[in-house]
PDB file of N, CA and C in Angstrom:
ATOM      1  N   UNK A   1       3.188 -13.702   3.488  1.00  0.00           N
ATOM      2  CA  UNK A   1       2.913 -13.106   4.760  1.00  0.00           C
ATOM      3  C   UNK A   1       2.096 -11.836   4.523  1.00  0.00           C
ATOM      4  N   UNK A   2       1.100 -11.589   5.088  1.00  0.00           N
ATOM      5  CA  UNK A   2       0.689 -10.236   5.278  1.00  0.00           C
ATOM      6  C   UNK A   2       0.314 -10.124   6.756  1.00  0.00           C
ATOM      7  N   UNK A   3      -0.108  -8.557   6.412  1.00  0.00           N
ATOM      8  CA  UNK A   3      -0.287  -7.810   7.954  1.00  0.00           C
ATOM      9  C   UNK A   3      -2.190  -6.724   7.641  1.00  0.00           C
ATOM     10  N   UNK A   4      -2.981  -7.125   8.987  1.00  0.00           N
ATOM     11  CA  UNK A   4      -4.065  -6.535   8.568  1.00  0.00           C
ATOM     12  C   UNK A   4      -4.264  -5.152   9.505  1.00  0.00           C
ATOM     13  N   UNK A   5      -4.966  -4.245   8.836  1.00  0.00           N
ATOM     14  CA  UNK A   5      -4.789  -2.710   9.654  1.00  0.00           C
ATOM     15  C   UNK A   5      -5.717  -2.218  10.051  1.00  0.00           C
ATOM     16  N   UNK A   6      -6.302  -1.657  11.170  1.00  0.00           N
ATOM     17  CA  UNK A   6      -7.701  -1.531  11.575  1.00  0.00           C
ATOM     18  C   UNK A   6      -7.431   0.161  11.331  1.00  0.00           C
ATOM     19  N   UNK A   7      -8.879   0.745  10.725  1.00  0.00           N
ATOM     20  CA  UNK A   7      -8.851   2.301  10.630  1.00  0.00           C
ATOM     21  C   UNK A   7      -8.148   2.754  11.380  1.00  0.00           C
ATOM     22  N   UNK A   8      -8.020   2.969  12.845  1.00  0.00           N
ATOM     23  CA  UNK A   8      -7.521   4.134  13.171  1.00  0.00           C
ATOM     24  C   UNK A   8      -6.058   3.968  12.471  1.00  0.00           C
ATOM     25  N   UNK A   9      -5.312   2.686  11.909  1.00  0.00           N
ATOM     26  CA  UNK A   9      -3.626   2.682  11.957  1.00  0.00           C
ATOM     27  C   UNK A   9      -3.044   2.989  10.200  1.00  0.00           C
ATOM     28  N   UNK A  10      -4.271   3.443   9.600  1.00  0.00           N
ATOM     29  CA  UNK A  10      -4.367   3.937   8.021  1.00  0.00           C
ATOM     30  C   UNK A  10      -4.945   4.687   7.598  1.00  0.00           C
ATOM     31  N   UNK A  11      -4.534   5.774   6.958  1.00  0.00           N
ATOM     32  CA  UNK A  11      -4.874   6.528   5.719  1.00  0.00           C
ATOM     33  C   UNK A  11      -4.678   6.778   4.451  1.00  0.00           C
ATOM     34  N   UNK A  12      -5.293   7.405   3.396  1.00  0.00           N
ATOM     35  CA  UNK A  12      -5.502   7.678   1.828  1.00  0.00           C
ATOM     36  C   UNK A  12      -5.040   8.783   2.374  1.00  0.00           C
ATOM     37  N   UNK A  13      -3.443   9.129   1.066  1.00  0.00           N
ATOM     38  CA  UNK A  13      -3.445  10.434   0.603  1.00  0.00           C
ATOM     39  C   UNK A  13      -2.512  10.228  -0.939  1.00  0.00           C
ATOM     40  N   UNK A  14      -2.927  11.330  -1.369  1.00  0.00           N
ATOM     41  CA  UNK A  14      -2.934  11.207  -2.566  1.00  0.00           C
ATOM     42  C   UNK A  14      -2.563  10.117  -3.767  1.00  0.00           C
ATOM     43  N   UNK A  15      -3.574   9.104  -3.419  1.00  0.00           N
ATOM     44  CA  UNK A  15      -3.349   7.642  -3.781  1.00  0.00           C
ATOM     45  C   UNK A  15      -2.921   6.615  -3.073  1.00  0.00           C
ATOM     46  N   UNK A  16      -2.128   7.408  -2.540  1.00  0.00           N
ATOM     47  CA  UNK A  16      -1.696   6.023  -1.481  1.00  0.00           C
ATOM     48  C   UNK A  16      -2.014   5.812  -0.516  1.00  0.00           C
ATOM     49  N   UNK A  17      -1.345   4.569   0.465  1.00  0.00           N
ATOM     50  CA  UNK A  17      -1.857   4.212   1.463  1.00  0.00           C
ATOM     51  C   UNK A  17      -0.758   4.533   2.500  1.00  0.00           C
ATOM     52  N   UNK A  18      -1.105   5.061   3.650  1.00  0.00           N
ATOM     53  CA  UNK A  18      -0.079   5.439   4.723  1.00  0.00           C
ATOM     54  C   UNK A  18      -0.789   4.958   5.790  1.00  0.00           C
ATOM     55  N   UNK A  19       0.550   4.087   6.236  1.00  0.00           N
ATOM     56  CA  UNK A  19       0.294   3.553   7.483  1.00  0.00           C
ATOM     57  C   UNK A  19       0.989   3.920   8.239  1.00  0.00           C
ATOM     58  N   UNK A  20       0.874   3.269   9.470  1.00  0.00           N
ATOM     59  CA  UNK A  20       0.926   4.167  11.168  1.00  0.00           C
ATOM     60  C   UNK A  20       2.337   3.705  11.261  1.00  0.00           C
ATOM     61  N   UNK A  21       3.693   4.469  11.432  1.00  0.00           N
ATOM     62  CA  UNK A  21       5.069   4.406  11.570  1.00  0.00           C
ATOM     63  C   UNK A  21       5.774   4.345  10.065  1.00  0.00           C
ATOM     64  N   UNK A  22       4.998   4.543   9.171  1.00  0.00           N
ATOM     65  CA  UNK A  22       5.474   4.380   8.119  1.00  0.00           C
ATOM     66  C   UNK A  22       5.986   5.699   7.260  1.00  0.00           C
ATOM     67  N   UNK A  23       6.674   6.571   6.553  1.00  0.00           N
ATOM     68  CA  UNK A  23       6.904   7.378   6.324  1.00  0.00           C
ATOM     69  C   UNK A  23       6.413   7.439   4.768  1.00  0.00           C
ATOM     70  N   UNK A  24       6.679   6.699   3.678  1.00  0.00           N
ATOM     71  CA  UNK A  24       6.317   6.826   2.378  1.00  0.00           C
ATOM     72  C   UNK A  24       4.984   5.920   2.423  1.00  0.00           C
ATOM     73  N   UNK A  25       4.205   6.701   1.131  1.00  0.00           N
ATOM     74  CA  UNK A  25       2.799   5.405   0.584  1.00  0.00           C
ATOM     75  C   UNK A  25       3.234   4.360  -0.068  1.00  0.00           C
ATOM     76  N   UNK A  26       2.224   3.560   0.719  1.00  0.00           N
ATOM     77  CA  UNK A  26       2.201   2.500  -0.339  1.00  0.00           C
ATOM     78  C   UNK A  26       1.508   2.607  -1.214  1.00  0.00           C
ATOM     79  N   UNK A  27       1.566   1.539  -2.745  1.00  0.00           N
ATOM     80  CA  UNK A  27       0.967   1.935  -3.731  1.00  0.00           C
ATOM     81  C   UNK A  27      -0.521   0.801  -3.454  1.00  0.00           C
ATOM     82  N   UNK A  28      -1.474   1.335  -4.175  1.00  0.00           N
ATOM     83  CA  UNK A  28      -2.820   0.464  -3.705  1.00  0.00           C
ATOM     84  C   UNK A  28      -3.240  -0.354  -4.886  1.00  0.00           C
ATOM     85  N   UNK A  29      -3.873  -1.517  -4.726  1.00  0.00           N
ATOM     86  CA  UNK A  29      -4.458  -2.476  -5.332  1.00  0.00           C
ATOM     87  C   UNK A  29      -5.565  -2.849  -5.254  1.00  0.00           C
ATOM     88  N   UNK A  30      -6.433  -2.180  -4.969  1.00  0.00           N
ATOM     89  CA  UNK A  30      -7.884  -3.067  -4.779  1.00  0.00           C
ATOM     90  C   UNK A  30      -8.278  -4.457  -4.988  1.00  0.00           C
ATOM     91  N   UNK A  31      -8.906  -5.102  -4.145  1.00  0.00           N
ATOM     92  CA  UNK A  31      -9.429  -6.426  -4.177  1.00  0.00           C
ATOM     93  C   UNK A  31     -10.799  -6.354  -5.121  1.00  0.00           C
ATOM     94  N   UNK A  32     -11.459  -5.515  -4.753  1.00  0.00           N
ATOM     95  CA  UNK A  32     -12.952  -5.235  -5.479  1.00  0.00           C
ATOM     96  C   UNK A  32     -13.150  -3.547  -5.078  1.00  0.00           C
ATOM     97  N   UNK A  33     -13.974  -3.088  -6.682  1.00  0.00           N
ATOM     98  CA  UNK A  33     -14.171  -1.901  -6.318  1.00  0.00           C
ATOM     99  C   UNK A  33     -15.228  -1.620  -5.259  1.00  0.00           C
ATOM    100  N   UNK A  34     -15.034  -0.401  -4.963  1.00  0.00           N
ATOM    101  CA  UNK A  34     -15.772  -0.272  -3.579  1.00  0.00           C
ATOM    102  C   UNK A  34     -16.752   1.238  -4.086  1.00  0.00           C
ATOM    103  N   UNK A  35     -18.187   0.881  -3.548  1.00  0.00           N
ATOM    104  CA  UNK A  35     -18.873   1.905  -3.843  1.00  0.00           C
ATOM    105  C   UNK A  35     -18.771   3.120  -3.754  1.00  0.00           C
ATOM    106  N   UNK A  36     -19.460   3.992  -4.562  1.00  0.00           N
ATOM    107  CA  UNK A  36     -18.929   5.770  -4.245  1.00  0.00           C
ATOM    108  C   UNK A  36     -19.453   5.802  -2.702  1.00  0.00           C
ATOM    109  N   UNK A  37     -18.609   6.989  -2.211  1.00  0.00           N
ATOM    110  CA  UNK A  37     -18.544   7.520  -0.544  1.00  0.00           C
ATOM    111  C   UNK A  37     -18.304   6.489   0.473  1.00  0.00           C
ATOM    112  N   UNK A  38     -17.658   5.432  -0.204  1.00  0.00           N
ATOM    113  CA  UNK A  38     -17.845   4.518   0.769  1.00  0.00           C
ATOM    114  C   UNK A  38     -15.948   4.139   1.419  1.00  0.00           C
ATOM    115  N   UNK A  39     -15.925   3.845   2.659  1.00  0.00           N
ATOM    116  CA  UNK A  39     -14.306   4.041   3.545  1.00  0.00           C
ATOM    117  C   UNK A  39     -14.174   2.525   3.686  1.00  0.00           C
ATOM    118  N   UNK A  40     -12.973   2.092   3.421  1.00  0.00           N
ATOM    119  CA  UNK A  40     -12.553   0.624   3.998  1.00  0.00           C
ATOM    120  C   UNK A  40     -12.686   0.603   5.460  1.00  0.00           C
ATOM    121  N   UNK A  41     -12.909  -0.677   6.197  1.00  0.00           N
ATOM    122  CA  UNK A  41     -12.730  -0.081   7.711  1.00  0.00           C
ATOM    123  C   UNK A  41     -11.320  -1.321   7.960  1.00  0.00           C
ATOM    124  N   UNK A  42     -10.890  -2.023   7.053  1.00  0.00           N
ATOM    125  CA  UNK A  42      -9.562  -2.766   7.154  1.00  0.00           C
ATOM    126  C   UNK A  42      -8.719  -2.537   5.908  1.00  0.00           C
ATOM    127  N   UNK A  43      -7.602  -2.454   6.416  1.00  0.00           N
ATOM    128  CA  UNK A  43      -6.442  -2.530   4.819  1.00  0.00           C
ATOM    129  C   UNK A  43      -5.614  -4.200   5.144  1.00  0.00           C
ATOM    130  N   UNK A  44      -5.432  -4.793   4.158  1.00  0.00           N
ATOM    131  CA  UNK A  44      -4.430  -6.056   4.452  1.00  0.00           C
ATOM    132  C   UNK A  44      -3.251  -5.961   3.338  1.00  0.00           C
ATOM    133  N   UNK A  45      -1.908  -5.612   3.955  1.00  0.00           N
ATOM    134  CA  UNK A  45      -0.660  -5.682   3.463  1.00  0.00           C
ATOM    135  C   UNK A  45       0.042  -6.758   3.059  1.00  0.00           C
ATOM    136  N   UNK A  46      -0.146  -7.072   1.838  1.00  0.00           N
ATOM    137  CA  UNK A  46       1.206  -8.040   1.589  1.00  0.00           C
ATOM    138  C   UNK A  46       1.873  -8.430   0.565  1.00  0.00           C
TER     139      UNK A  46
END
């Protein structure tokens, strides 16, 4: 099962990923690296 997250319901902080009602980060995994300066505009949880 996963769950997919549109920008406004996620953020990066200090490594992790925080999502919207969530209190601790999650830890992150990348699918593919992603270019310098560049922002996900989806996260998918699972």
């Amino acid at each position: 099962m996963s769950a997919e997250y549109a920008t406004s319901r996620f953020r990066f902080r200090d490594g992790g990923l925080i999502l919207a009602k969530v209190r601790e980060p999650l830890d992150i995994v990348w699918s593919r690296p992603l270019p310098e300066c560049s922002k996900p505009s989806t996260a998918t949880v699972s």
